[in-house]
C-alpha atoms as a PDB file:
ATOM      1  CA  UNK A   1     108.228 131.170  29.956  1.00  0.00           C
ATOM      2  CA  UNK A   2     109.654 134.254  31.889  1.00  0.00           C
ATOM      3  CA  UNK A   3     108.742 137.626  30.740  1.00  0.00           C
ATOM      4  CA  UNK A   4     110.930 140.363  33.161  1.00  0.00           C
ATOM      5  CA  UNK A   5     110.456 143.583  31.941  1.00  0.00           C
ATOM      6  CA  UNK A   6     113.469 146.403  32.543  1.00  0.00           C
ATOM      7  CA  UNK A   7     113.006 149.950  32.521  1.00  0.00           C
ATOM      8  CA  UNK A   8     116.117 152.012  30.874  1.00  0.00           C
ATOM      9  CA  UNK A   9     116.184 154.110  34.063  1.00  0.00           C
ATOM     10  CA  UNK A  10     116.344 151.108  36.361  1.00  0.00           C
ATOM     11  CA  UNK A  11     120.034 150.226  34.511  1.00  0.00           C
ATOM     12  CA  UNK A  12     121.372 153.342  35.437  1.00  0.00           C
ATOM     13  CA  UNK A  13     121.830 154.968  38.975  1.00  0.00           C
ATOM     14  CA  UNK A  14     121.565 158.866  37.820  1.00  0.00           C
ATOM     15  CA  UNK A  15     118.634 158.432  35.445  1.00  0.00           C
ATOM     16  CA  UNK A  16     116.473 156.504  38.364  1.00  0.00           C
ATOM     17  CA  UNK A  17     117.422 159.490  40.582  1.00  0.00           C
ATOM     18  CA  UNK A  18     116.661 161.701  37.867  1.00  0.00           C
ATOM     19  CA  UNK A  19     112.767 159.761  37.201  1.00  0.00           C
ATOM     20  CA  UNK A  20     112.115 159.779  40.838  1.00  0.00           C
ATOM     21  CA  UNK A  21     112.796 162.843  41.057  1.00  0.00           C
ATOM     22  CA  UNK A  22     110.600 164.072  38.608  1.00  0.00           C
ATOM     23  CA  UNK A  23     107.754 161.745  39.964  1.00  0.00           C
ATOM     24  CA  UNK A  24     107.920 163.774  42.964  1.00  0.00           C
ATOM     25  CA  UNK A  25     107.699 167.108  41.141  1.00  0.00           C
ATOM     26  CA  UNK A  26     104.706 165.567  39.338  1.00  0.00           C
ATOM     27  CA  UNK A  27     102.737 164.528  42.801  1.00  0.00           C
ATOM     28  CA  UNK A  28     103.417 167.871  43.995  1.00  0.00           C
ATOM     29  CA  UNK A  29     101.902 169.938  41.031  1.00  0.00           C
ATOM     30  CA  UNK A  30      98.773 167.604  41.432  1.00  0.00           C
ATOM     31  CA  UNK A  31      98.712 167.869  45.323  1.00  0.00           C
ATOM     32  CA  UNK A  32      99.178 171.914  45.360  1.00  0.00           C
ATOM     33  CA  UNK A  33      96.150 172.227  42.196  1.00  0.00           C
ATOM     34  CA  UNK A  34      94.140 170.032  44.118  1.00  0.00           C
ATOM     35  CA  UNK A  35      94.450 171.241  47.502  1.00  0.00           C
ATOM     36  CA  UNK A  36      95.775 175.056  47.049  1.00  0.00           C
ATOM     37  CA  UNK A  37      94.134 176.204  43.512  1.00  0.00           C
ATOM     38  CA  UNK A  38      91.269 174.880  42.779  1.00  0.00           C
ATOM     39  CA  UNK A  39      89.076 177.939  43.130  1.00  0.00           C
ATOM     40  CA  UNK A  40      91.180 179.728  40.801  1.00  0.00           C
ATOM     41  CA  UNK A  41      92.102 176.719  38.117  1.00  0.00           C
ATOM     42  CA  UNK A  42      90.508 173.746  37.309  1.00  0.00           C
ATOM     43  CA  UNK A  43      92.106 170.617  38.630  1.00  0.00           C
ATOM     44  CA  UNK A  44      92.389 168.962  35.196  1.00  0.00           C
ATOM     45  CA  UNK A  45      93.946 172.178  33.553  1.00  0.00           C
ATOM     46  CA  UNK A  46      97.490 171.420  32.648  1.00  0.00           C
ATOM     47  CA  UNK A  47     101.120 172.872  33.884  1.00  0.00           C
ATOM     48  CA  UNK A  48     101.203 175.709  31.412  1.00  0.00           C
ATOM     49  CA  UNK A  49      97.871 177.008  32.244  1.00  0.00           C
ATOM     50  CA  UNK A  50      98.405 177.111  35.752  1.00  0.00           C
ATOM     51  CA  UNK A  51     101.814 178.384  35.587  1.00  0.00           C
ATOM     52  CA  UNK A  52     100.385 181.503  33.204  1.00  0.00           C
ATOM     53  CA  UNK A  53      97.684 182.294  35.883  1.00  0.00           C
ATOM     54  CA  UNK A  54      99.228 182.227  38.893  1.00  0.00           C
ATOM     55  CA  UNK A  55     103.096 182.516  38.233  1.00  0.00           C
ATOM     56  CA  UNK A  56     103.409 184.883  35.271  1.00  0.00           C
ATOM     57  CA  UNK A  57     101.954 187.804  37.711  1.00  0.00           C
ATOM     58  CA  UNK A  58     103.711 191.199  37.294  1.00  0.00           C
ATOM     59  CA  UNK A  59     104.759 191.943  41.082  1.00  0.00           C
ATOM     60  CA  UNK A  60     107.564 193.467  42.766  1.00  0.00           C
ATOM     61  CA  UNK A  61     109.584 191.856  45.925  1.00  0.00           C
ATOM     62  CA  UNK A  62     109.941 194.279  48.442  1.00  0.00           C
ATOM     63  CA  UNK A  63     111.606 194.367  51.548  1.00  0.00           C
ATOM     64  CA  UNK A  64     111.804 196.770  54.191  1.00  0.00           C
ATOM     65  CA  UNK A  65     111.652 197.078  58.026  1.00  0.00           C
ATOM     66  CA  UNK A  66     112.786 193.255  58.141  1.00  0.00           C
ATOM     67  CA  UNK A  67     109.946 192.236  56.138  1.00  0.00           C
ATOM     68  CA  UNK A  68     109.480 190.943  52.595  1.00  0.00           C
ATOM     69  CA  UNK A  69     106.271 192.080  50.843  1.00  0.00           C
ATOM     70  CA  UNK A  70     104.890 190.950  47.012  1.00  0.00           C
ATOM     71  CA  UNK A  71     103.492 193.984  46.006  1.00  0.00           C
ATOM     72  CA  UNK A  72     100.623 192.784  43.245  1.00  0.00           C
ATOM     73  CA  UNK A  73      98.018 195.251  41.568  1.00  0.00           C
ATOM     74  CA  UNK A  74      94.298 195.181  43.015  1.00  0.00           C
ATOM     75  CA  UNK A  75      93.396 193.637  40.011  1.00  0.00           C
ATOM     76  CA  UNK A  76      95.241 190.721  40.008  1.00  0.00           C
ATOM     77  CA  UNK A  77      94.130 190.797  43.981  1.00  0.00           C
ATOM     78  CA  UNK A  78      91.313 190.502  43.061  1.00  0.00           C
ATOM     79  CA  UNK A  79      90.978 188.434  39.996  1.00  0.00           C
ATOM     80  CA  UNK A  80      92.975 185.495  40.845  1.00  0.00           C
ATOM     81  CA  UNK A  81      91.990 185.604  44.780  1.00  0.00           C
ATOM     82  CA  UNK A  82      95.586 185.504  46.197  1.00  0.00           C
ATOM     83  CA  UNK A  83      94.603 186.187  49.739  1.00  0.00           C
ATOM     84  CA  UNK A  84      92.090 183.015  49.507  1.00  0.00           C
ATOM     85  CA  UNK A  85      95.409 180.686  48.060  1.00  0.00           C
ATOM     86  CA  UNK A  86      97.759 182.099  50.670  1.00  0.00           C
ATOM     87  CA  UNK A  87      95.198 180.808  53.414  1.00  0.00           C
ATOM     88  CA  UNK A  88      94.872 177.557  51.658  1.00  0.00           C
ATOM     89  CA  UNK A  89      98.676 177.212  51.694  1.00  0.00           C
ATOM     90  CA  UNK A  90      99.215 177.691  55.157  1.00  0.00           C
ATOM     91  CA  UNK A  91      96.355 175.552  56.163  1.00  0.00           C
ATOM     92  CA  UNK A  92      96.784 171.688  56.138  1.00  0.00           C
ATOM     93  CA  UNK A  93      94.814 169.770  53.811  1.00  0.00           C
ATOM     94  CA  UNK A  94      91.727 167.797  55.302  1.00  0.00           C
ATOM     95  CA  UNK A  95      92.103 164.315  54.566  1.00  0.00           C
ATOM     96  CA  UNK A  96      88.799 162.261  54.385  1.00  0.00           C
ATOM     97  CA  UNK A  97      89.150 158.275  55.101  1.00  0.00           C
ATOM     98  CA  UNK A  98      86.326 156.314  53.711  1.00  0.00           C
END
């Protein structure tokens, strides 16, 4: 006795695409709280949470001289250490083999 088991999205080209797709997105979010914002949200806090913290920041886009700056209040500088993430973005992550 054969048991095969069949995902729905397997049957159907554009809902595969779609599930991959959103597997990505998923790996991601985990990679970016893991590596980027840890010191400002736990790793097991969910999407919502860190979408309120670091997202839903009143700032203004400005750009002048050929440059665009995100103008953020000292407080929210401050509070949710944005200087500290933007070095952890452009840094690699350090990968440790054991």
């Amino acid at each position: 006795m054969v048991i095969t088991l069949v995902f729905l999205f397997q049957r159907f080209v554009p809902n595969a695409a779609f599930y991959y797709t959103m597997i990505l997105g998923f790996f991601l979010f985990e990679a970016f709280k893991e590596d980027v914002s840890e010191p400002v949200v736990p790793v097991k806090s969910f999407p919502t949470t860190l979408r309120r913290r670091l997202v839903d920041v009143a700032a203004k886009v400005v750009s002048h001289a050929g440059k665009t700056v995100l103008k953020v209040t000292a407080i929210a500088m401050e509070s949710l250490r944005f200087k500290e993430l933007w070095e952890r973005c452009l840094s690699a992550p350090k990968f440790v083999w054991t």
